[in-house]
Protein backbone atom coordinates (compact mmCIF):
# COMPACT_ATOMS: atom_id res chain seq x y z
CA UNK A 1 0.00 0.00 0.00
CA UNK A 2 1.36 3.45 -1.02
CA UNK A 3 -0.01 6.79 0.52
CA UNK A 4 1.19 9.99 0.71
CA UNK A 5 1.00 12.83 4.09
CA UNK A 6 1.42 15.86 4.74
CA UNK A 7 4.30 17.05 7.11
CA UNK A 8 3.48 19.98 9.39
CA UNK A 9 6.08 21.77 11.17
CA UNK A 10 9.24 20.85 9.21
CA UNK A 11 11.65 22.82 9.34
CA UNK A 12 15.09 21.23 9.03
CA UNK A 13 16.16 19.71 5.59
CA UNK A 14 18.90 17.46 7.38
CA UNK A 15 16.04 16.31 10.18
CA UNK A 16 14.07 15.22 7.50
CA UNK A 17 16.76 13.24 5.96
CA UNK A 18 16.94 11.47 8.96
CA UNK A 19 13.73 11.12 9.41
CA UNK A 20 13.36 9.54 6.51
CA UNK A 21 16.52 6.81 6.90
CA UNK A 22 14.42 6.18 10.20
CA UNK A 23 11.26 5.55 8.16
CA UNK A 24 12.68 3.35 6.28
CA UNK A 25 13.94 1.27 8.70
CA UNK A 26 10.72 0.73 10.60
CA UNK A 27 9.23 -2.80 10.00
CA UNK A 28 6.85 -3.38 6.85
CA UNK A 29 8.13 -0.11 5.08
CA UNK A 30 9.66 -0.98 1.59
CA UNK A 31 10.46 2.82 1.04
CA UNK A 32 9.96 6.09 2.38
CA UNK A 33 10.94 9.44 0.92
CA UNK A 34 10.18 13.17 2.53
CA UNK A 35 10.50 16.02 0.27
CA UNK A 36 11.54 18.70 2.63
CA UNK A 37 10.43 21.38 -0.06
CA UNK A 38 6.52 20.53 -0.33
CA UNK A 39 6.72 18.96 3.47
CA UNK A 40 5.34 15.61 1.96
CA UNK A 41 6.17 12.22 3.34
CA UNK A 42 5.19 8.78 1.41
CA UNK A 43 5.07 5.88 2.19
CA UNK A 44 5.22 2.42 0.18
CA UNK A 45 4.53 -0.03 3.02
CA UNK A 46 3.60 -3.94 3.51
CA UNK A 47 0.21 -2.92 4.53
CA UNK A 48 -2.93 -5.49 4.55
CA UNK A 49 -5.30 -2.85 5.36
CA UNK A 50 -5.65 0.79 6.63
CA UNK A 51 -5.03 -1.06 10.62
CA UNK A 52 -2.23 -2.18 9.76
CA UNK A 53 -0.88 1.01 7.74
CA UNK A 54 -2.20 3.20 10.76
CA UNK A 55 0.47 1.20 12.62
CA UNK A 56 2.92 2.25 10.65
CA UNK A 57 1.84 5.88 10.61
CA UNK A 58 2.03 5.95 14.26
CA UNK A 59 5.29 4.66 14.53
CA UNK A 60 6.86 6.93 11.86
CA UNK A 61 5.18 9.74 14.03
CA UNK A 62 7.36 8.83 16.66
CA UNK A 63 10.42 8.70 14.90
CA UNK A 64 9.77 12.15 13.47
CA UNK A 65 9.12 13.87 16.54
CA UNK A 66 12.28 12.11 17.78
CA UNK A 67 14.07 14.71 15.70
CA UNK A 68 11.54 17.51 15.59
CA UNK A 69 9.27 17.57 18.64
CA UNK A 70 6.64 20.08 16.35
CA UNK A 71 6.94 17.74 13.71
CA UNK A 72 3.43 15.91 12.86
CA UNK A 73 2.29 13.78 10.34
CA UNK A 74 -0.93 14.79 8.62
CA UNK A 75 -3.93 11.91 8.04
C-alpha cells in the first residue's frame, strides 16, 4: 500500500533526511521518501489494510518527533 501525508512543522532539511533513513527502517516499510520542499512524506509499506498502515503511521510519528518535537504527520 502506497499513501502519501502531509508534514506539518518541518523545518530542518537534514532532520528530515533522517527522518526519513528512520522511516525506512521501521518494520513493513519498503520505502519512504520526505520532500523537505513541499513537506510531503510517502510511504510504500507492507500494509494489509488501513489497521495495519495506521500502525505504521504511528510509529513513523514517533520517529519524526524524535528529531523535531513540532513535527506531525498529517492523516
Amino acid at each position: 500500500m502506497r499513501k502519501s501525508f502531509k508534514l506539518e512543522n518541518l523545518d530542518c532539511a537534514n532532520c528530515a533526511a533522517k527522518m526519513e533513513a528512520g522511516i525506512n527502517e521501521l518494520p513493513g516499510v519498503n520505502k519512504a521518501s520526505i520532500s523537505f520542499m513541499t513537506s510531503k512524506l510517502m510511504i510504500d509499506a507492507d500494509a494489509a489494510d488501513e489497521e495495519a498502515l495506521a500502525a505504521i503511521v504511528d510509529a513513523a510519528q514517533a520517529v519524526c518527533t524524535s528529531y523535531e518535537k513540532d513535527c506531525r504527520i498529517v492523516r
